[in-house]
N, C-alpha and C. Protein backbone atom coordinates (compact mmCIF):
# COMPACT_ATOMS: atom_id res chain seq x y z
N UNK A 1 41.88 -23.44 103.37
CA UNK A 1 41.52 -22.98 104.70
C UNK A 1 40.84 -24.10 105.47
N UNK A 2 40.79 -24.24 107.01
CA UNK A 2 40.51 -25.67 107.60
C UNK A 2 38.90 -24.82 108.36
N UNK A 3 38.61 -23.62 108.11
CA UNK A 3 37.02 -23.16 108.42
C UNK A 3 37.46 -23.19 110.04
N UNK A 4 38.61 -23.18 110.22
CA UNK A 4 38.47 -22.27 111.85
C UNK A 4 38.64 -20.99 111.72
N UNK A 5 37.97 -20.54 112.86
CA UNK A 5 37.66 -19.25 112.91
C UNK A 5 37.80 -18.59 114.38
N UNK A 6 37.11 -17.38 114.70
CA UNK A 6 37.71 -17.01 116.12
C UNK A 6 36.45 -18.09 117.62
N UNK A 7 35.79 -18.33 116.98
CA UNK A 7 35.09 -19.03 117.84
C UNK A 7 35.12 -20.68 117.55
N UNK A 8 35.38 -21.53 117.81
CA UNK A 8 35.93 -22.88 117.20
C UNK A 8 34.95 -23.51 118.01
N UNK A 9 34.25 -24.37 117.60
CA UNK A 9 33.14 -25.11 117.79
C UNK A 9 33.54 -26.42 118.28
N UNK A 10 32.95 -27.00 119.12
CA UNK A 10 33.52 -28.30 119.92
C UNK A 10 32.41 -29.59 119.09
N UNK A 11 33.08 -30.42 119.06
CA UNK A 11 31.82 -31.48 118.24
C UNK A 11 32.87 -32.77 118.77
N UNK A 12 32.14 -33.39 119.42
CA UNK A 12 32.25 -34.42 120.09
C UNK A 12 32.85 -35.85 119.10
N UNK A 13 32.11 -35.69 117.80
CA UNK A 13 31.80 -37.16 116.99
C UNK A 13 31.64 -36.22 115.99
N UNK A 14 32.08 -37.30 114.45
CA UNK A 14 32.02 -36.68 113.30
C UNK A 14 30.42 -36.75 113.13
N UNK A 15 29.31 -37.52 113.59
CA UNK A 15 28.37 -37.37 113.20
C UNK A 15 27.24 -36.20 114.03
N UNK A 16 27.68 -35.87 114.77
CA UNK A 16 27.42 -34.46 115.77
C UNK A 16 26.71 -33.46 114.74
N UNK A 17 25.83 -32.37 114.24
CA UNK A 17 25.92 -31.67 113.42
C UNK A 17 25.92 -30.29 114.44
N UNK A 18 25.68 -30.11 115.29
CA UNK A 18 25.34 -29.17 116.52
C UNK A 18 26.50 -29.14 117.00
N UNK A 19 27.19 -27.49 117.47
CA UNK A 19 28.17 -27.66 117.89
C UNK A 19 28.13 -27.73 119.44
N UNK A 20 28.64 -28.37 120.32
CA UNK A 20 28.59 -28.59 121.94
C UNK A 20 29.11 -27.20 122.56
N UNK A 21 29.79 -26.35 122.38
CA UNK A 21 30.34 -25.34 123.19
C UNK A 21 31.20 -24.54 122.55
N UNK A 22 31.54 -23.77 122.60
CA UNK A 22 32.61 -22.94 121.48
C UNK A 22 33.80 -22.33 122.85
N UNK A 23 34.98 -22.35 121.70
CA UNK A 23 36.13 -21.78 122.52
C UNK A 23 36.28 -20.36 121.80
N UNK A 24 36.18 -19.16 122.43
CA UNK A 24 36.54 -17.79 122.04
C UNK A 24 38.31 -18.14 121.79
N UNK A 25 38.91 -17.88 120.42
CA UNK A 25 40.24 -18.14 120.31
C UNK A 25 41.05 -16.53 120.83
N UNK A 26 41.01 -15.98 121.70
CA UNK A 26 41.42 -15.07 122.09
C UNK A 26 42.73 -15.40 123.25
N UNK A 27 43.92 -14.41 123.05
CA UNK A 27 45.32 -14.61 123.77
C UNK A 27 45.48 -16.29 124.12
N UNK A 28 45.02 -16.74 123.36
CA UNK A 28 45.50 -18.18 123.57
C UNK A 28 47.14 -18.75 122.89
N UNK A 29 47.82 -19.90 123.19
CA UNK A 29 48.91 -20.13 123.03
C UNK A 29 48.87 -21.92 122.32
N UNK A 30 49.12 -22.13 120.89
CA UNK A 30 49.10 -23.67 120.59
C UNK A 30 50.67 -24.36 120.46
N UNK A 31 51.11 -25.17 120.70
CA UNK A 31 52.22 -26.00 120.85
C UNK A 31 52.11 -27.35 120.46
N UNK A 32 53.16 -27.90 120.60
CA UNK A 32 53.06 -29.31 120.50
C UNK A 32 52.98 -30.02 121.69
N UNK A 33 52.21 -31.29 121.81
CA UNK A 33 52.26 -31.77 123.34
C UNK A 33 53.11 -33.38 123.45
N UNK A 34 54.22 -32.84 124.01
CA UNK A 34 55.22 -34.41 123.79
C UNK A 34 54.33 -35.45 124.87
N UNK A 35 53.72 -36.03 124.10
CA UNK A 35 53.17 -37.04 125.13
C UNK A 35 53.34 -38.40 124.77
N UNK A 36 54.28 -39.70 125.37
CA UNK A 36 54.84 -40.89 124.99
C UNK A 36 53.48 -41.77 124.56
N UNK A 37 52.22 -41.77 124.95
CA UNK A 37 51.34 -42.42 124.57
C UNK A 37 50.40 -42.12 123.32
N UNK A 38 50.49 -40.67 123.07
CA UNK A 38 49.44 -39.58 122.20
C UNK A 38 50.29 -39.03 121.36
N UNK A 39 51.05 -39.73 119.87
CA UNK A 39 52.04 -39.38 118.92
C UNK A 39 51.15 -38.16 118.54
N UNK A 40 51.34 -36.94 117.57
CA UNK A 40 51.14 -35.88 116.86
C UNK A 40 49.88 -35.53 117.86
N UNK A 41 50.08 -34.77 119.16
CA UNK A 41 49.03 -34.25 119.47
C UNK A 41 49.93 -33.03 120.23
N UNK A 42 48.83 -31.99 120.18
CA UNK A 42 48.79 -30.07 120.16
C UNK A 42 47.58 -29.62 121.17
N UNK A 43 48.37 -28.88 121.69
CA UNK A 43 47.51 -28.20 123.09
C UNK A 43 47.32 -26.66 122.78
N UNK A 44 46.20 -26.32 123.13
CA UNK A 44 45.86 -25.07 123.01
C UNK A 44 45.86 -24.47 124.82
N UNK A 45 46.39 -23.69 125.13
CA UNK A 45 46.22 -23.13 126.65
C UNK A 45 46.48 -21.61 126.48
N UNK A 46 46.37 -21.28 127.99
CA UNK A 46 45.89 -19.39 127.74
C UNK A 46 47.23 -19.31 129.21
N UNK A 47 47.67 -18.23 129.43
CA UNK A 47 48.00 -17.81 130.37
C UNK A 47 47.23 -17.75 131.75
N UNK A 48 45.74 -17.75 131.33
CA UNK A 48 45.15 -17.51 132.87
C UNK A 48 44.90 -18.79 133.00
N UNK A 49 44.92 -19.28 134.42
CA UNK A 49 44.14 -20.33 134.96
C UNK A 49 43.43 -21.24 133.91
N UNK A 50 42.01 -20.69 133.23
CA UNK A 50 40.97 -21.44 132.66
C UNK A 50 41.02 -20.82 130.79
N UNK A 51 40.53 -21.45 130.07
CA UNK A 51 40.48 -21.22 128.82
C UNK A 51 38.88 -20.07 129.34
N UNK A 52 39.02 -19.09 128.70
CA UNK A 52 37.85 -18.59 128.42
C UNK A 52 36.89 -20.44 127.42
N UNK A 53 35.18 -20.16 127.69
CA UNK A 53 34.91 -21.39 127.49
C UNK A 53 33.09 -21.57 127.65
N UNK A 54 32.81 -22.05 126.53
CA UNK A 54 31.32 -22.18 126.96
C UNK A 54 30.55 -23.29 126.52
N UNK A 55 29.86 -24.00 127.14
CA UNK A 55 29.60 -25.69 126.97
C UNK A 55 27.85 -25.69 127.16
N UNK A 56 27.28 -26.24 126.34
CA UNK A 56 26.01 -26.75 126.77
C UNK A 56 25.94 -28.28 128.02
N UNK A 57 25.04 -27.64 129.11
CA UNK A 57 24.89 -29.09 129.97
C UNK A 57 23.74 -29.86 129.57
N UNK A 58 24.14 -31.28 130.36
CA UNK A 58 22.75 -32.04 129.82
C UNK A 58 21.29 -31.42 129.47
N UNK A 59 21.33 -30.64 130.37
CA UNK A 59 19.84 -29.70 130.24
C UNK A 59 19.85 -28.95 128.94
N UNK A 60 20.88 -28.67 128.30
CA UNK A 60 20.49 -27.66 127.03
C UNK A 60 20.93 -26.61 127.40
N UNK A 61 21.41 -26.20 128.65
CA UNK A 61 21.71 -24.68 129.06
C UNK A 61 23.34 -24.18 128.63
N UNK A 62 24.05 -23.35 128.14
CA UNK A 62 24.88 -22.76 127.81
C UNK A 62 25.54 -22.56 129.17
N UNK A 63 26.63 -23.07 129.54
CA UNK A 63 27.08 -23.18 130.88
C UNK A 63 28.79 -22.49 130.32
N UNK A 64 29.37 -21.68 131.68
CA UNK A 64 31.17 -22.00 131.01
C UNK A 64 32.01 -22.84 131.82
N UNK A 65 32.45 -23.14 130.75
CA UNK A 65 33.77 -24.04 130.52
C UNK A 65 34.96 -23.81 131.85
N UNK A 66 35.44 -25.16 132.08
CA UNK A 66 36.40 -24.92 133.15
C UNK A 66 37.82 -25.90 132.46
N UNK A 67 38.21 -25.64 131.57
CA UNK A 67 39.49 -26.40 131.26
C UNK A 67 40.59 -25.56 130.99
N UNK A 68 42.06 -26.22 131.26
CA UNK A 68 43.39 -25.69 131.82
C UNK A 68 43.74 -25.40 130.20
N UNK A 69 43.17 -26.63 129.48
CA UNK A 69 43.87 -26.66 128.37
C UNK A 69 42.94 -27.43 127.47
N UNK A 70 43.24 -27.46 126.08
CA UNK A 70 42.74 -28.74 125.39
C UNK A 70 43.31 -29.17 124.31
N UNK A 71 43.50 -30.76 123.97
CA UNK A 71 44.52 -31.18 123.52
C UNK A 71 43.58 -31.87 122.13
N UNK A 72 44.37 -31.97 121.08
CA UNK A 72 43.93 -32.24 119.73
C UNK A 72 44.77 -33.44 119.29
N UNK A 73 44.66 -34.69 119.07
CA UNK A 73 45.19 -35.52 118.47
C UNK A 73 45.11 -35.46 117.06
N UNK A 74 46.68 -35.43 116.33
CA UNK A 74 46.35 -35.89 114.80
C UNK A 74 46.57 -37.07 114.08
N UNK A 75 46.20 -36.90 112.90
CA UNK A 75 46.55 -38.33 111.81
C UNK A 75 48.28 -38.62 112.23
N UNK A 76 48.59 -37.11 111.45
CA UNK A 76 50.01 -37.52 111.47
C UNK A 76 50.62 -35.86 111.62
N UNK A 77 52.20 -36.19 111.31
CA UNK A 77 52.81 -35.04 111.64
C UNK A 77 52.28 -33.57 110.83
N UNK A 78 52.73 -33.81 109.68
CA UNK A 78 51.84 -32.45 108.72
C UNK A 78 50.15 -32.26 109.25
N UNK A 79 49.72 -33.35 109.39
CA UNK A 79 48.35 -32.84 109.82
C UNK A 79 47.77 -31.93 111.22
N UNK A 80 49.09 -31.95 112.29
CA UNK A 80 49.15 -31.42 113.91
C UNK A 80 49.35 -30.20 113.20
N UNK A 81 50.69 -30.20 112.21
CA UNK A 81 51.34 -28.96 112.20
C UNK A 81 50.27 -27.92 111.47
N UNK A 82 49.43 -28.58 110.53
CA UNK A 82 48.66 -27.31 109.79
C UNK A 82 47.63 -27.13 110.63
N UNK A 83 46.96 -27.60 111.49
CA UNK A 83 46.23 -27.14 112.76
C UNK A 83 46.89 -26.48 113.58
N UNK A 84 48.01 -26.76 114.09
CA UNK A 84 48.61 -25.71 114.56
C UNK A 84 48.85 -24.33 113.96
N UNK A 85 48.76 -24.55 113.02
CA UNK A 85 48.94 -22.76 111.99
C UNK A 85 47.55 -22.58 111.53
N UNK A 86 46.77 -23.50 111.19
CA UNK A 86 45.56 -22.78 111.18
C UNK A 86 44.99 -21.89 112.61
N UNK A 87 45.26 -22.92 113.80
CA UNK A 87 44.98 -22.04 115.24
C UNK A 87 45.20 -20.63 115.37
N UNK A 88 46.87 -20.85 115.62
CA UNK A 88 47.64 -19.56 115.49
C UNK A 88 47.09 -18.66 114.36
N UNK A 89 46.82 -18.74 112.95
CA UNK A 89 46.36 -17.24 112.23
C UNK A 89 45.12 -16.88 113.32
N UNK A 90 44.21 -18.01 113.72
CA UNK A 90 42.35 -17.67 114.04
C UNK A 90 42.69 -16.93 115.48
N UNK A 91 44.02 -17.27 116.17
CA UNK A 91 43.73 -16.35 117.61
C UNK A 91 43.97 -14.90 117.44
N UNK A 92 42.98 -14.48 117.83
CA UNK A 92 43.34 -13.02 118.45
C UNK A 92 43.95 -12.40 119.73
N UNK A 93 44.26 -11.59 119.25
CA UNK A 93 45.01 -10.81 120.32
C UNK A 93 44.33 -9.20 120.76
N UNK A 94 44.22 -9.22 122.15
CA UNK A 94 43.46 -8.31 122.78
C UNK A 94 44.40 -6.82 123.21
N UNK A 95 44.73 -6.04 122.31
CA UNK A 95 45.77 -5.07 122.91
C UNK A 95 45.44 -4.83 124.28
N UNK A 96 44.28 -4.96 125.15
CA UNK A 96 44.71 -4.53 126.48
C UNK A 96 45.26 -5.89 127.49
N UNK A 97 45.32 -6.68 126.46
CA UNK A 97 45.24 -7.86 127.48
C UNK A 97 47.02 -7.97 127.85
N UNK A 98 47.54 -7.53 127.10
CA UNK A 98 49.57 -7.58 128.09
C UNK A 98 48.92 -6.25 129.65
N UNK A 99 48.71 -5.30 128.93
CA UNK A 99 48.81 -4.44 129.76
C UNK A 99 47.73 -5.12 131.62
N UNK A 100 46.45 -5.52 130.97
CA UNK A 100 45.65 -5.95 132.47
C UNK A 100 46.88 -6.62 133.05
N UNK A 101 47.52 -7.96 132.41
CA UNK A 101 48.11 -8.65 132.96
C UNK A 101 49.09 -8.70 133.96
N UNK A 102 49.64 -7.35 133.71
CA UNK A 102 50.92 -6.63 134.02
C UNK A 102 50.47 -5.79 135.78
N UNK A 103 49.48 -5.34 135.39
CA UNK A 103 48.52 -4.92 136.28
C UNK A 103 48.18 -6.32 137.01
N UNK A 104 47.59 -6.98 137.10
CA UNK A 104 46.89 -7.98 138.04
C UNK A 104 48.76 -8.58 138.54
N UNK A 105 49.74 -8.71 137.96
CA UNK A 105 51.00 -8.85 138.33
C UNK A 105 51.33 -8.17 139.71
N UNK A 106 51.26 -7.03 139.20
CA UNK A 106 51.74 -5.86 140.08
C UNK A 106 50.77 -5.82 141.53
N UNK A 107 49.43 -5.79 141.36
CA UNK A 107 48.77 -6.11 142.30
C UNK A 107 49.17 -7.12 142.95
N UNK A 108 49.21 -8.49 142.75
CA UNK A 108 50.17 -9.26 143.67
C UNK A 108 51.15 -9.65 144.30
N UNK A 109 51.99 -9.09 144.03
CA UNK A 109 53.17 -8.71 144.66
C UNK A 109 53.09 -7.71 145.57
N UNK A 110 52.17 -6.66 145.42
CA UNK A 110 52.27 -5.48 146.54
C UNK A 110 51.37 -6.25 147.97
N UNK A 111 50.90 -7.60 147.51
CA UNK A 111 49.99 -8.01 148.52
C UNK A 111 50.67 -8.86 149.69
């Protein structure tokens, strides 16, 4: 097991022991990210706008998070891919969350 879990802890540097902000792994989506400069790297993104997201600021205060996405570089190929499946088991899924969606859909279109 790689000790992710539903709240995944952000750590800047391997020598960090404090985690900087945690990502709630909820209706999130991980892939591969073909990028010509960044070999074996994987993006985590959500359907809405912003990752649900919560970050300490310089001050120490628990602030949230404003990112589209966030991207994970690996060693190598097997190493993206078992982060990628470790991700995918740790996300959850919110049974009301197709249905809001569908709803906030529908609301826009009637607008």
């Amino acid at each position: 097991s790689s000790g992710i879990n539903a709240e995944w802890p952000l750590r800047p540097g391997e020598s960090d022991s404090e985690p900087k902000g945690i990502v709630p792994l909820e209706n999130l989506k991980v892939e591969e990210c073909k990028l010509k400069d960044r070999k074996f790297t994987l993006e985590i993104r959500s359907d809405e706008k912003f990752i649900k997201s919560a970050k300490t600021d310089s001050g120490g205060k628990m602030v949230s998070g404003n990112h589209e996405y966030y991207r994970i570089q690996a060693s190598n190929h097997e190493e993206m891919m078992a982060w990628m499946e470790s991700i995918r088991k740790s996300i959850s899924k919110d049974p009301f969350y197709a249905q809001m969606q569908a709803r906030k859909k529908n609301a826009m279109c009637k607008q």
